[in-house]
PDB file of N, CA and C in Angstrom:
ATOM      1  N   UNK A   1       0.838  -1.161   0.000  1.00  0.00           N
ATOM      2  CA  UNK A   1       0.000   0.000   0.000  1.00  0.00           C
ATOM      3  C   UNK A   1       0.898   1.243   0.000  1.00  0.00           C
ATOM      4  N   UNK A   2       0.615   1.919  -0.650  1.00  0.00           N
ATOM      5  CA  UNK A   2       1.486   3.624  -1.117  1.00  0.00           C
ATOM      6  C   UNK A   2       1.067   4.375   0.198  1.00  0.00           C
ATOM      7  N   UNK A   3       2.046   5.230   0.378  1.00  0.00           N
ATOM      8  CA  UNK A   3       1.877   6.423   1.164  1.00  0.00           C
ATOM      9  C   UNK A   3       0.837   7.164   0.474  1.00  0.00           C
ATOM     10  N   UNK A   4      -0.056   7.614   1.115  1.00  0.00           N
ATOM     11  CA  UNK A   4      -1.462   9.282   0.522  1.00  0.00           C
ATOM     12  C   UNK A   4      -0.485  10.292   1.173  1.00  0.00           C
ATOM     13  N   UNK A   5      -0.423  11.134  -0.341  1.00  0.00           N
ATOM     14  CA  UNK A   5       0.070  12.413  -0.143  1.00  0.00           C
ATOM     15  C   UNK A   5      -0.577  13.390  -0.177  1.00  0.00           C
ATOM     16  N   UNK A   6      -0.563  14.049   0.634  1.00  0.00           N
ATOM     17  CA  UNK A   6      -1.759  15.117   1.233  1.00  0.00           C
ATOM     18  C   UNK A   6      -1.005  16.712   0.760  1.00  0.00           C
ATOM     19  N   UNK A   7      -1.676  17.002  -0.252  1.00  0.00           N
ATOM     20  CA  UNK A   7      -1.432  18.559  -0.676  1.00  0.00           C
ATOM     21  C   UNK A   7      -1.493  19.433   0.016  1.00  0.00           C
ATOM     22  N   UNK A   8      -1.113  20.405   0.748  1.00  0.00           N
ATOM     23  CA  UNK A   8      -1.734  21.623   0.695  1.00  0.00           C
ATOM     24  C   UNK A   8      -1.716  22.708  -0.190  1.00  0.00           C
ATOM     25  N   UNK A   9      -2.627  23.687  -0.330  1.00  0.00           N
ATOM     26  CA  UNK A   9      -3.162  24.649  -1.157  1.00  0.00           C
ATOM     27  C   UNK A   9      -1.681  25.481  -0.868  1.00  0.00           C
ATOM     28  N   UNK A  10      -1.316  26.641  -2.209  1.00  0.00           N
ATOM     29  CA  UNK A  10      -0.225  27.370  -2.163  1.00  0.00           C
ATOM     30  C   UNK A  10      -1.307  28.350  -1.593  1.00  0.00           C
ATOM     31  N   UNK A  11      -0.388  28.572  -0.106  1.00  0.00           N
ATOM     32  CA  UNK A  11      -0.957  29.812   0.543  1.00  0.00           C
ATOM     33  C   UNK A  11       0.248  30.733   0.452  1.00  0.00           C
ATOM     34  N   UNK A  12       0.763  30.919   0.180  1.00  0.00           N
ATOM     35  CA  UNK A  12       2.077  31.971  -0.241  1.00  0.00           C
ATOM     36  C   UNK A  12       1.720  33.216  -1.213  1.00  0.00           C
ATOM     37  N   UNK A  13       0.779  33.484  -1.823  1.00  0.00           N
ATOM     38  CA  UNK A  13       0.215  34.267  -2.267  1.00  0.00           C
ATOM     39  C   UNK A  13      -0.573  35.488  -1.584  1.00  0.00           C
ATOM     40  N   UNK A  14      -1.093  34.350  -0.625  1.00  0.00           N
ATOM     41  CA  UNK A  14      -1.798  35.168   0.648  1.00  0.00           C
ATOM     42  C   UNK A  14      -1.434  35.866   1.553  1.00  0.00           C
ATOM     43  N   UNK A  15      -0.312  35.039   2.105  1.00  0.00           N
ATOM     44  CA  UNK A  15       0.609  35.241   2.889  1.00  0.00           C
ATOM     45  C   UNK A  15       1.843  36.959   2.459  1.00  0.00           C
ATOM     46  N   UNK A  16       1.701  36.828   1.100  1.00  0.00           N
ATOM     47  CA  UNK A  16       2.422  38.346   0.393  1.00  0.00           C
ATOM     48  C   UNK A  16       1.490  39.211   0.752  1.00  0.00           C
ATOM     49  N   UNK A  17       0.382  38.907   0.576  1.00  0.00           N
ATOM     50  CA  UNK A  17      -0.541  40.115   0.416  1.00  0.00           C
ATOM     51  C   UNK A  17      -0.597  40.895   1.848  1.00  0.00           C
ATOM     52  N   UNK A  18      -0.776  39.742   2.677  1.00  0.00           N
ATOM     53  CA  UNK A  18      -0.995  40.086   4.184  1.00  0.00           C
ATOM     54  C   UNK A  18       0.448  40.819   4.807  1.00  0.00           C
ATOM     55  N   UNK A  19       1.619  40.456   4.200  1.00  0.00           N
ATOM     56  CA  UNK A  19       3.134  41.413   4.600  1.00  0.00           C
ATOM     57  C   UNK A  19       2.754  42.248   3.716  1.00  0.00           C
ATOM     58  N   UNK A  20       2.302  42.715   2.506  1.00  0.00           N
ATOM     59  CA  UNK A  20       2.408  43.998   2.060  1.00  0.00           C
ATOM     60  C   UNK A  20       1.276  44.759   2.716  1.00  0.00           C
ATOM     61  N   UNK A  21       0.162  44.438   3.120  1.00  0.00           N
ATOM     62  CA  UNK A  21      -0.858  44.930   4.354  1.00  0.00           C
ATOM     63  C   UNK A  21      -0.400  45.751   5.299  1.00  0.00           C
ATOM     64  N   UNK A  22       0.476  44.654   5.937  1.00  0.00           N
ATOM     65  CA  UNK A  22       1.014  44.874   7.371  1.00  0.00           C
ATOM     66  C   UNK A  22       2.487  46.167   6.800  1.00  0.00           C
ATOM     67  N   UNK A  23       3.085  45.782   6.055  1.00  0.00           N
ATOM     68  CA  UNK A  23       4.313  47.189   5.790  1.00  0.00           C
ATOM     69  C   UNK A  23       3.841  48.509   4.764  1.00  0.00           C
ATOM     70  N   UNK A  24       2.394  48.368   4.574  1.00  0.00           N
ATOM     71  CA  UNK A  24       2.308  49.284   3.985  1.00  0.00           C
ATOM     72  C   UNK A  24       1.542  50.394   5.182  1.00  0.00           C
ATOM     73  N   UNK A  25       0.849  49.663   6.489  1.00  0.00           N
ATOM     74  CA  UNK A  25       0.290  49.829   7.063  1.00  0.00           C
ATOM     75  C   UNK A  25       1.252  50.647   8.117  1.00  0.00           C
ATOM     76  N   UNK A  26       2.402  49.875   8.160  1.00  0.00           N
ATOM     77  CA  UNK A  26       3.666  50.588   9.573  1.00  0.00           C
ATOM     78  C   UNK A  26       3.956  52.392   8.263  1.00  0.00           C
ATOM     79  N   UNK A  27       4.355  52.208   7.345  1.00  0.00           N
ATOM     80  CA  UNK A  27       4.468  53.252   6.700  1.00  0.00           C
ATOM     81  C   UNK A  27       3.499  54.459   6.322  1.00  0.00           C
ATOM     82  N   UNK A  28       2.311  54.075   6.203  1.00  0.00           N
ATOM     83  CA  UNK A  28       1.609  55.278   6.154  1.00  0.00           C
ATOM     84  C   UNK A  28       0.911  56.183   7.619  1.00  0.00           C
ATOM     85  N   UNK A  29       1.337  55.368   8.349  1.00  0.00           N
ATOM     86  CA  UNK A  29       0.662  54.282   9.762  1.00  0.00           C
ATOM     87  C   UNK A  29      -0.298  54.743   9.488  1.00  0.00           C
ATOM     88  N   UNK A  30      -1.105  53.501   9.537  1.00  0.00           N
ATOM     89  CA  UNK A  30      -2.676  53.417   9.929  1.00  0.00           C
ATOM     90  C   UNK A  30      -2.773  52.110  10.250  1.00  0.00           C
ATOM     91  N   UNK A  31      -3.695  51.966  11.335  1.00  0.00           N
ATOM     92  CA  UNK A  31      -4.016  50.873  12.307  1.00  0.00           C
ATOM     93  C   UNK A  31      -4.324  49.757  11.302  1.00  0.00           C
ATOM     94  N   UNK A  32      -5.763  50.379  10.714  1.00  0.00           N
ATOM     95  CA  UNK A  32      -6.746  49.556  10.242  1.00  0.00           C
ATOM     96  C   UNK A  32      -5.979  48.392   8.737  1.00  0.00           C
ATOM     97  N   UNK A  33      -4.921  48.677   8.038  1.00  0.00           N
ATOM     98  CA  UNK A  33      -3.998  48.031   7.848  1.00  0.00           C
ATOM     99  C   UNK A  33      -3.202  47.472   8.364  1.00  0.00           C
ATOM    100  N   UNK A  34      -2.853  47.410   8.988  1.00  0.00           N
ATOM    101  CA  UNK A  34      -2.395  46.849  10.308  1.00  0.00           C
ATOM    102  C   UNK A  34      -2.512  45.048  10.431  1.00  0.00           C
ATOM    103  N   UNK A  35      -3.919  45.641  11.046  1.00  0.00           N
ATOM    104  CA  UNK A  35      -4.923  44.905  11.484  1.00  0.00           C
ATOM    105  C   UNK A  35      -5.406  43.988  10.638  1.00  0.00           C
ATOM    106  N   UNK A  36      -5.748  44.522   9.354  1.00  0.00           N
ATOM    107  CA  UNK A  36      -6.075  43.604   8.058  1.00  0.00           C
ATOM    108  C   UNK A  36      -4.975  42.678   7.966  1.00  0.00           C
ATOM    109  N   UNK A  37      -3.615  42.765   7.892  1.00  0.00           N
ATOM    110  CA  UNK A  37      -2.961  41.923   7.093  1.00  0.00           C
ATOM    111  C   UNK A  37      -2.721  41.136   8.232  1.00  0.00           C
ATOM    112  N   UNK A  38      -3.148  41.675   9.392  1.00  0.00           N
ATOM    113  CA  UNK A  38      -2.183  40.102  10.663  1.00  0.00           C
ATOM    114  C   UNK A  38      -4.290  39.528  10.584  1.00  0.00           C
ATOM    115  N   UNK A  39      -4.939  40.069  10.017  1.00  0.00           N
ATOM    116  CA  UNK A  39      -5.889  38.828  10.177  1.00  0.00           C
ATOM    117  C   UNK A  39      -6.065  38.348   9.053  1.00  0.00           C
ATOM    118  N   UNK A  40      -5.652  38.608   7.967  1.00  0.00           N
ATOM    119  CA  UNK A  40      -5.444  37.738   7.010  1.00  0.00           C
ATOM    120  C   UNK A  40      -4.396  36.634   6.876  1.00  0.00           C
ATOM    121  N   UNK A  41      -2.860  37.127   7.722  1.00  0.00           N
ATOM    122  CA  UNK A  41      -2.272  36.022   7.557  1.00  0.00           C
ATOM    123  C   UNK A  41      -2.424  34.856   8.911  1.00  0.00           C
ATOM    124  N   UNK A  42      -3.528  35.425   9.893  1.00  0.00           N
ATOM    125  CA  UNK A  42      -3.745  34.218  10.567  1.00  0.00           C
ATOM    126  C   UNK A  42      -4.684  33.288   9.968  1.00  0.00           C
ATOM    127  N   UNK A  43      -6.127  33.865   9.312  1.00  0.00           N
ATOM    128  CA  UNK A  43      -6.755  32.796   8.863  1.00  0.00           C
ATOM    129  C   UNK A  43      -6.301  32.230   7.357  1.00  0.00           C
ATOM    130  N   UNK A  44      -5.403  32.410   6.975  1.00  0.00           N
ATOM    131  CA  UNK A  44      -4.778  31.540   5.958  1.00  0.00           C
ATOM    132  C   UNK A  44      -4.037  30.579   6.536  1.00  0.00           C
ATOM    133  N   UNK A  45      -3.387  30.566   7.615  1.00  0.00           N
ATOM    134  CA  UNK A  45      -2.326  29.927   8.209  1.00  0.00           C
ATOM    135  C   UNK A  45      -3.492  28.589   9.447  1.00  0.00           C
ATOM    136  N   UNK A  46      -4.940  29.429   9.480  1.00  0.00           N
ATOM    137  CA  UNK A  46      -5.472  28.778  10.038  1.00  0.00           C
ATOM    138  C   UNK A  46      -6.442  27.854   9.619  1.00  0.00           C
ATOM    139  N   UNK A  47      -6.733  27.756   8.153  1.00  0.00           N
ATOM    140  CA  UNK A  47      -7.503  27.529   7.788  1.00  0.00           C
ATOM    141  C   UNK A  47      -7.220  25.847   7.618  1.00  0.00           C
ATOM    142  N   UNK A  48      -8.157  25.239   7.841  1.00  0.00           N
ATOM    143  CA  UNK A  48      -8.723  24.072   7.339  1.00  0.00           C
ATOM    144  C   UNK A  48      -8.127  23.163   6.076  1.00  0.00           C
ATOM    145  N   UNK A  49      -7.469  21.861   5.954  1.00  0.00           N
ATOM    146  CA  UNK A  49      -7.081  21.512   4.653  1.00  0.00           C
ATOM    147  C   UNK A  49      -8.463  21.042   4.402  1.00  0.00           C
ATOM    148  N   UNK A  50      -8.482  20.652   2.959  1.00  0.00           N
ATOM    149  CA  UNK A  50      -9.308  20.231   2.396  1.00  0.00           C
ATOM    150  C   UNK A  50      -9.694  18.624   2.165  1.00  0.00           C
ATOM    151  N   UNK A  51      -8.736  18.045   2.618  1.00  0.00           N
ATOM    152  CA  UNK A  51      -8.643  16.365   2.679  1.00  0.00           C
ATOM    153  C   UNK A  51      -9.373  16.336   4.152  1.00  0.00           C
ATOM    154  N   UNK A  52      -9.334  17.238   4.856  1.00  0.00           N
ATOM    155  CA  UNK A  52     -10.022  16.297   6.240  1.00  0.00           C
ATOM    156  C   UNK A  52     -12.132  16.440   6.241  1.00  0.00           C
TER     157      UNK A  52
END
C-alpha cells in the first residue's frame, strides 16, 4: 500500500498580500492596515485543509 500524499493549497500568495498589508500599514501608519494583514495572515495559516 502507497503512502497518501496530502497537498496543501499554495498559501504563499496570501501570505504576500498580508506582509504587504502589514508594511504598507507601519508606513503610512494606519491601524486599520495593520490589522487587516495580521488577520489575514492568521486565517490563511489557520484555515482548514481540504482532505479532512
Amino acid at each position: 500500500m502507497s503512502p497518501t500524499t496530502t497537498r496543501r493549497p499554495k498559501t504563499w500568495p496570501l501570505h504576500l498580500i498580508a506582509l504587504a498589508l502589514v508594511i504598507a500599514g507601519l508606513l503610512v501608519p494606519h491601524a486599520l492596515l495593520v490589522a487587516t494583514g495580521l488577520l489575514l495572515a492568521g486565517s490563511v495559516a489557520l484555515r482548514p485543509r481540504a482532505g479532512r
